[in-house]
C-alpha atoms as a PDB file:
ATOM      1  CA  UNK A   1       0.000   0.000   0.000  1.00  0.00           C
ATOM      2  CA  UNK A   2       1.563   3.710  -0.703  1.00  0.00           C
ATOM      3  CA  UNK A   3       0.389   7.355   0.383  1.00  0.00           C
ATOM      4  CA  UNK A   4      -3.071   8.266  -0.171  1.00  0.00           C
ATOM      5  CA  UNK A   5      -3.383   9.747  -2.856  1.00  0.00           C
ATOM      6  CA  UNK A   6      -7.309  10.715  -2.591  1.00  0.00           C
ATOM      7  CA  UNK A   7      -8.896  11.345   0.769  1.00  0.00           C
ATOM      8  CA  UNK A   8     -12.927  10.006   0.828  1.00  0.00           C
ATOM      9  CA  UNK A   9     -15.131  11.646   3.480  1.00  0.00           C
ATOM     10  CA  UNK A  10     -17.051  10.117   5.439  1.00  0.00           C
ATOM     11  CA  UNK A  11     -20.262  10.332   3.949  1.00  0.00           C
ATOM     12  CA  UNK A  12     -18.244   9.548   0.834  1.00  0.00           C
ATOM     13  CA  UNK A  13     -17.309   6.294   2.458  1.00  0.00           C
ATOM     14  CA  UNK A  14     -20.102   5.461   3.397  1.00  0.00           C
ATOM     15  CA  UNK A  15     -22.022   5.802   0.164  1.00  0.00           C
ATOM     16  CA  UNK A  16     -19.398   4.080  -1.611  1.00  0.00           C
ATOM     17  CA  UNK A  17     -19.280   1.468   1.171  1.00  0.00           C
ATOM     18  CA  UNK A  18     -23.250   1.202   0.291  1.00  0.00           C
ATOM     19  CA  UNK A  19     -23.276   1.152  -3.096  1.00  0.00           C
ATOM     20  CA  UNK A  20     -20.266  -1.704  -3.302  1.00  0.00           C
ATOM     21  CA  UNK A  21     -23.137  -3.824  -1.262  1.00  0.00           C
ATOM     22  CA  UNK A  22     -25.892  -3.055  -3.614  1.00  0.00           C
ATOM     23  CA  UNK A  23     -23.965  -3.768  -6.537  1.00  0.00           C
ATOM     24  CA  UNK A  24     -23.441  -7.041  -5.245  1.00  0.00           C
ATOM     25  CA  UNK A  25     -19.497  -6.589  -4.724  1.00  0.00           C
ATOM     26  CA  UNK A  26     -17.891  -7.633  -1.880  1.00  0.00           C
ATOM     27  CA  UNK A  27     -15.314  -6.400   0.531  1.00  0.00           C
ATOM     28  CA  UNK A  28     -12.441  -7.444  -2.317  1.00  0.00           C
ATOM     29  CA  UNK A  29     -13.788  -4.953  -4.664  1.00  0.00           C
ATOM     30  CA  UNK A  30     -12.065  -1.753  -4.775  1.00  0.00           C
ATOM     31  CA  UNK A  31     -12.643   1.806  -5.928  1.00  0.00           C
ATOM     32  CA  UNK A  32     -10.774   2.732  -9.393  1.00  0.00           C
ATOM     33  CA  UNK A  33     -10.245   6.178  -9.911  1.00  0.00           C
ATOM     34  CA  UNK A  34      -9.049   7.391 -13.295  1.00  0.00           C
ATOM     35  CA  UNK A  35      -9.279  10.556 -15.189  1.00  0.00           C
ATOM     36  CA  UNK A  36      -9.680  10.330 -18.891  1.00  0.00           C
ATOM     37  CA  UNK A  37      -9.778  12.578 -22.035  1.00  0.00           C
ATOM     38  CA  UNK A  38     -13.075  13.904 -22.694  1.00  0.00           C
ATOM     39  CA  UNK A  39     -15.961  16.037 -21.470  1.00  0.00           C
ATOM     40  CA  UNK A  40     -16.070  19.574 -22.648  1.00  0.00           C
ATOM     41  CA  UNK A  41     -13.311  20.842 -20.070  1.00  0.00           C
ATOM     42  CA  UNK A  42     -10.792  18.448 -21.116  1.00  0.00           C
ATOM     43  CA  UNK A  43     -10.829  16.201 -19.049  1.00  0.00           C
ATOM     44  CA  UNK A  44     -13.520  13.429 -17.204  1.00  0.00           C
ATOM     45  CA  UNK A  45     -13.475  11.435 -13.770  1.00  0.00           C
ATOM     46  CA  UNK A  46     -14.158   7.449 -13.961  1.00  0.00           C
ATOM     47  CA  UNK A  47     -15.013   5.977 -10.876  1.00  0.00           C
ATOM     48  CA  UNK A  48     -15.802   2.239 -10.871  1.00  0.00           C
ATOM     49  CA  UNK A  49     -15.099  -1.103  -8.769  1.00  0.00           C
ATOM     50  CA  UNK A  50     -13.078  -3.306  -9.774  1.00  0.00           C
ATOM     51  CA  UNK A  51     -11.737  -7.043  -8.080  1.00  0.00           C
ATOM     52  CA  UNK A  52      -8.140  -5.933  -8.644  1.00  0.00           C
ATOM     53  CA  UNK A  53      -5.925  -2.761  -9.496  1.00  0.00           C
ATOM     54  CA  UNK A  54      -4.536  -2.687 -13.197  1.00  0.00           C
ATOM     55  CA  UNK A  55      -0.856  -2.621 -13.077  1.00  0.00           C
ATOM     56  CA  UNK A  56       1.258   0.344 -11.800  1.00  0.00           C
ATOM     57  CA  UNK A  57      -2.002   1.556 -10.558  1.00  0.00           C
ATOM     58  CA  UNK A  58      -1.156   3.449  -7.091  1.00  0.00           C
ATOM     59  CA  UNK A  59      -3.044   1.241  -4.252  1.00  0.00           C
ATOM     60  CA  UNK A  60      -3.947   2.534  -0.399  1.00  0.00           C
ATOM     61  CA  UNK A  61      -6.700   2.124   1.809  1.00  0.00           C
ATOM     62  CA  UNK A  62      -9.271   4.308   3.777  1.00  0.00           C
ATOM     63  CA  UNK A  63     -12.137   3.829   5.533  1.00  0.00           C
ATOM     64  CA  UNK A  64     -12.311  -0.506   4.938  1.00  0.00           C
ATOM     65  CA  UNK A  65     -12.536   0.604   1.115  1.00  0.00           C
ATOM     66  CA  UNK A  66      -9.185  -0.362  -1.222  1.00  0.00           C
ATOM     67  CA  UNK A  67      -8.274   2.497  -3.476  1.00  0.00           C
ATOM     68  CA  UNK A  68      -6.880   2.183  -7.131  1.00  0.00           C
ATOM     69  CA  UNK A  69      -5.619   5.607  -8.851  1.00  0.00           C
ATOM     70  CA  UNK A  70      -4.725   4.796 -11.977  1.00  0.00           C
ATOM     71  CA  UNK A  71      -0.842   5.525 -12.639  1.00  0.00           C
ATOM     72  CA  UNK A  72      -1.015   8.148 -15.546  1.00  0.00           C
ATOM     73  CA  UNK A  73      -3.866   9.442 -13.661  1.00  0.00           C
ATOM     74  CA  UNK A  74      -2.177  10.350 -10.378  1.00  0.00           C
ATOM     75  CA  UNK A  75      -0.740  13.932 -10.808  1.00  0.00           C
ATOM     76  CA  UNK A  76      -3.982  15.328 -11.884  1.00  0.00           C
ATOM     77  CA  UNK A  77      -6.093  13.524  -8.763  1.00  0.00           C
ATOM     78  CA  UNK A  78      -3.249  14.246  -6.138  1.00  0.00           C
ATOM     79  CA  UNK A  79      -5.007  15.752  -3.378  1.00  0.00           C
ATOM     80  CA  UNK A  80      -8.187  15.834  -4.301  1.00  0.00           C
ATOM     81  CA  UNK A  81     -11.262  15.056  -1.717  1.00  0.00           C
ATOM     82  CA  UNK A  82     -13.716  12.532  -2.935  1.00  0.00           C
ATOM     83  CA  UNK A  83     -17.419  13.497  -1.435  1.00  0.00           C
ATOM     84  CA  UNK A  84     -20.799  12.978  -1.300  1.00  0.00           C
ATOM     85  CA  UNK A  85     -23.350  15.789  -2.132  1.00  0.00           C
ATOM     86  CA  UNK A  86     -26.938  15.522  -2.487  1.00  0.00           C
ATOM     87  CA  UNK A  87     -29.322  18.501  -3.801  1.00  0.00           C
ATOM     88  CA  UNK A  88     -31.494  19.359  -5.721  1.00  0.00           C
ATOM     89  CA  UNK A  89     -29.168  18.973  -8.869  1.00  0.00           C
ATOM     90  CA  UNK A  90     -28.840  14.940  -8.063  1.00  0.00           C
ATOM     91  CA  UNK A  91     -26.454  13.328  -5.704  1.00  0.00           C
ATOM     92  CA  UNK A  92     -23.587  11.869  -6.572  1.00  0.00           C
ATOM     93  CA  UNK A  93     -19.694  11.685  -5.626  1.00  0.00           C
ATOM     94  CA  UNK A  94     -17.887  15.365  -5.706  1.00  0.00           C
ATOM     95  CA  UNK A  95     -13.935  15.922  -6.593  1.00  0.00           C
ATOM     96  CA  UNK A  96     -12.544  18.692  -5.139  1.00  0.00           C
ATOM     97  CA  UNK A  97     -10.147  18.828  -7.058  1.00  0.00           C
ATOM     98  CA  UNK A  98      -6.948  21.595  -6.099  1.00  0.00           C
ATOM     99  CA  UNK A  99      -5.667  20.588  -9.856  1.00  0.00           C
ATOM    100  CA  UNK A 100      -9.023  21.435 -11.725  1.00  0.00           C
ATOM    101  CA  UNK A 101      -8.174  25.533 -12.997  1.00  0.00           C
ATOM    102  CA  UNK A 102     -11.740  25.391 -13.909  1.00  0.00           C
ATOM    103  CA  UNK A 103     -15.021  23.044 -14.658  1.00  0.00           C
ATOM    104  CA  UNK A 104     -17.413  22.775 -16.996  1.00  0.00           C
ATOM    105  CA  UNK A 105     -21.276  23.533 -15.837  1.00  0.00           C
ATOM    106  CA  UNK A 106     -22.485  20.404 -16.262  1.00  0.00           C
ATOM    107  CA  UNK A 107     -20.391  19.364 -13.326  1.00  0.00           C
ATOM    108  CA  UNK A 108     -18.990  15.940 -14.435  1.00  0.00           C
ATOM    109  CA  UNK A 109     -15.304  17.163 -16.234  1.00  0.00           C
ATOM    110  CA  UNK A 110     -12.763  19.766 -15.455  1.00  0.00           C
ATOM    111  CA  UNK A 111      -9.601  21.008 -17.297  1.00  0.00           C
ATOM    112  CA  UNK A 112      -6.158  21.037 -15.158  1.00  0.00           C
ATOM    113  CA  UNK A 113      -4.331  23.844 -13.888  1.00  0.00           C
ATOM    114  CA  UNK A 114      -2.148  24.452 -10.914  1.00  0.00           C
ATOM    115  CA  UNK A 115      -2.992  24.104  -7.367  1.00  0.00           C
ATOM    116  CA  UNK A 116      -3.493  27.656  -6.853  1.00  0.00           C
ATOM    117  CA  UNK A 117      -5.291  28.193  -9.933  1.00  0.00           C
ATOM    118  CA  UNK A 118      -8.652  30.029  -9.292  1.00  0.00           C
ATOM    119  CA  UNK A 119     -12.487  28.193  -9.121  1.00  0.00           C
ATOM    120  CA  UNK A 120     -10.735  24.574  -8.280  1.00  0.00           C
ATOM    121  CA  UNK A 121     -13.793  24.252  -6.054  1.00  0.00           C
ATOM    122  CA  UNK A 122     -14.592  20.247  -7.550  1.00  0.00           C
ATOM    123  CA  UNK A 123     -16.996  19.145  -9.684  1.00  0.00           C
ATOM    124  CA  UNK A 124     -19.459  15.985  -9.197  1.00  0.00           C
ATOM    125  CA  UNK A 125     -19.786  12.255 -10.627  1.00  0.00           C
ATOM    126  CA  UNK A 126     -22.482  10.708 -11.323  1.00  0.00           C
ATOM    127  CA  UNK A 127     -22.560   7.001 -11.941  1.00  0.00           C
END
Protein backbone atom coordinates (compact mmCIF):
# COMPACT_ATOMS: atom_id res chain seq x y z
CA UNK A 1 0.00 0.00 0.00
CA UNK A 2 1.56 3.71 -0.70
CA UNK A 3 0.39 7.35 0.38
CA UNK A 4 -3.07 8.27 -0.17
CA UNK A 5 -3.38 9.75 -2.86
CA UNK A 6 -7.31 10.71 -2.59
CA UNK A 7 -8.90 11.35 0.77
CA UNK A 8 -12.93 10.01 0.83
CA UNK A 9 -15.13 11.65 3.48
CA UNK A 10 -17.05 10.12 5.44
CA UNK A 11 -20.26 10.33 3.95
CA UNK A 12 -18.24 9.55 0.83
CA UNK A 13 -17.31 6.29 2.46
CA UNK A 14 -20.10 5.46 3.40
CA UNK A 15 -22.02 5.80 0.16
CA UNK A 16 -19.40 4.08 -1.61
CA UNK A 17 -19.28 1.47 1.17
CA UNK A 18 -23.25 1.20 0.29
CA UNK A 19 -23.28 1.15 -3.10
CA UNK A 20 -20.27 -1.70 -3.30
CA UNK A 21 -23.14 -3.82 -1.26
CA UNK A 22 -25.89 -3.06 -3.61
CA UNK A 23 -23.96 -3.77 -6.54
CA UNK A 24 -23.44 -7.04 -5.24
CA UNK A 25 -19.50 -6.59 -4.72
CA UNK A 26 -17.89 -7.63 -1.88
CA UNK A 27 -15.31 -6.40 0.53
CA UNK A 28 -12.44 -7.44 -2.32
CA UNK A 29 -13.79 -4.95 -4.66
CA UNK A 30 -12.06 -1.75 -4.77
CA UNK A 31 -12.64 1.81 -5.93
CA UNK A 32 -10.77 2.73 -9.39
CA UNK A 33 -10.24 6.18 -9.91
CA UNK A 34 -9.05 7.39 -13.30
CA UNK A 35 -9.28 10.56 -15.19
CA UNK A 36 -9.68 10.33 -18.89
CA UNK A 37 -9.78 12.58 -22.03
CA UNK A 38 -13.07 13.90 -22.69
CA UNK A 39 -15.96 16.04 -21.47
CA UNK A 40 -16.07 19.57 -22.65
CA UNK A 41 -13.31 20.84 -20.07
CA UNK A 42 -10.79 18.45 -21.12
CA UNK A 43 -10.83 16.20 -19.05
CA UNK A 44 -13.52 13.43 -17.20
CA UNK A 45 -13.48 11.44 -13.77
CA UNK A 46 -14.16 7.45 -13.96
CA UNK A 47 -15.01 5.98 -10.88
CA UNK A 48 -15.80 2.24 -10.87
CA UNK A 49 -15.10 -1.10 -8.77
CA UNK A 50 -13.08 -3.31 -9.77
CA UNK A 51 -11.74 -7.04 -8.08
CA UNK A 52 -8.14 -5.93 -8.64
CA UNK A 53 -5.93 -2.76 -9.50
CA UNK A 54 -4.54 -2.69 -13.20
CA UNK A 55 -0.86 -2.62 -13.08
CA UNK A 56 1.26 0.34 -11.80
CA UNK A 57 -2.00 1.56 -10.56
CA UNK A 58 -1.16 3.45 -7.09
CA UNK A 59 -3.04 1.24 -4.25
CA UNK A 60 -3.95 2.53 -0.40
CA UNK A 61 -6.70 2.12 1.81
CA UNK A 62 -9.27 4.31 3.78
CA UNK A 63 -12.14 3.83 5.53
CA UNK A 64 -12.31 -0.51 4.94
CA UNK A 65 -12.54 0.60 1.11
CA UNK A 66 -9.18 -0.36 -1.22
CA UNK A 67 -8.27 2.50 -3.48
CA UNK A 68 -6.88 2.18 -7.13
CA UNK A 69 -5.62 5.61 -8.85
CA UNK A 70 -4.73 4.80 -11.98
CA UNK A 71 -0.84 5.53 -12.64
CA UNK A 72 -1.02 8.15 -15.55
CA UNK A 73 -3.87 9.44 -13.66
CA UNK A 74 -2.18 10.35 -10.38
CA UNK A 75 -0.74 13.93 -10.81
CA UNK A 76 -3.98 15.33 -11.88
CA UNK A 77 -6.09 13.52 -8.76
CA UNK A 78 -3.25 14.25 -6.14
CA UNK A 79 -5.01 15.75 -3.38
CA UNK A 80 -8.19 15.83 -4.30
CA UNK A 81 -11.26 15.06 -1.72
CA UNK A 82 -13.72 12.53 -2.94
CA UNK A 83 -17.42 13.50 -1.44
CA UNK A 84 -20.80 12.98 -1.30
CA UNK A 85 -23.35 15.79 -2.13
CA UNK A 86 -26.94 15.52 -2.49
CA UNK A 87 -29.32 18.50 -3.80
CA UNK A 88 -31.49 19.36 -5.72
CA UNK A 89 -29.17 18.97 -8.87
CA UNK A 90 -28.84 14.94 -8.06
CA UNK A 91 -26.45 13.33 -5.70
CA UNK A 92 -23.59 11.87 -6.57
CA UNK A 93 -19.69 11.68 -5.63
CA UNK A 94 -17.89 15.36 -5.71
CA UNK A 95 -13.94 15.92 -6.59
CA UNK A 96 -12.54 18.69 -5.14
CA UNK A 97 -10.15 18.83 -7.06
CA UNK A 98 -6.95 21.59 -6.10
CA UNK A 99 -5.67 20.59 -9.86
CA UNK A 100 -9.02 21.44 -11.72
CA UNK A 101 -8.17 25.53 -13.00
CA UNK A 102 -11.74 25.39 -13.91
CA UNK A 103 -15.02 23.04 -14.66
CA UNK A 104 -17.41 22.77 -17.00
CA UNK A 105 -21.28 23.53 -15.84
CA UNK A 106 -22.49 20.40 -16.26
CA UNK A 107 -20.39 19.36 -13.33
CA UNK A 108 -18.99 15.94 -14.43
CA UNK A 109 -15.30 17.16 -16.23
CA UNK A 110 -12.76 19.77 -15.46
CA UNK A 111 -9.60 21.01 -17.30
CA UNK A 112 -6.16 21.04 -15.16
CA UNK A 113 -4.33 23.84 -13.89
CA UNK A 114 -2.15 24.45 -10.91
CA UNK A 115 -2.99 24.10 -7.37
CA UNK A 116 -3.49 27.66 -6.85
CA UNK A 117 -5.29 28.19 -9.93
CA UNK A 118 -8.65 30.03 -9.29
CA UNK A 119 -12.49 28.19 -9.12
CA UNK A 120 -10.73 24.57 -8.28
CA UNK A 121 -13.79 24.25 -6.05
CA UNK A 122 -14.59 20.25 -7.55
CA UNK A 123 -17.00 19.14 -9.68
CA UNK A 124 -19.46 15.99 -9.20
CA UNK A 125 -19.79 12.26 -10.63
CA UNK A 126 -22.48 10.71 -11.32
CA UNK A 127 -22.56 7.00 -11.94
Amino acid sequence: MTERIVELTPLAVEKVLAARAEEGHGSDHGLRLSVTKGGCSGYEYSVKFAAQPVEGDRVFETGGIRVFVAADSEELLRGTVLDYVDGLSGAGLRFVNPNAAHECGCGSSFAAGTADAPGSSGSAARG
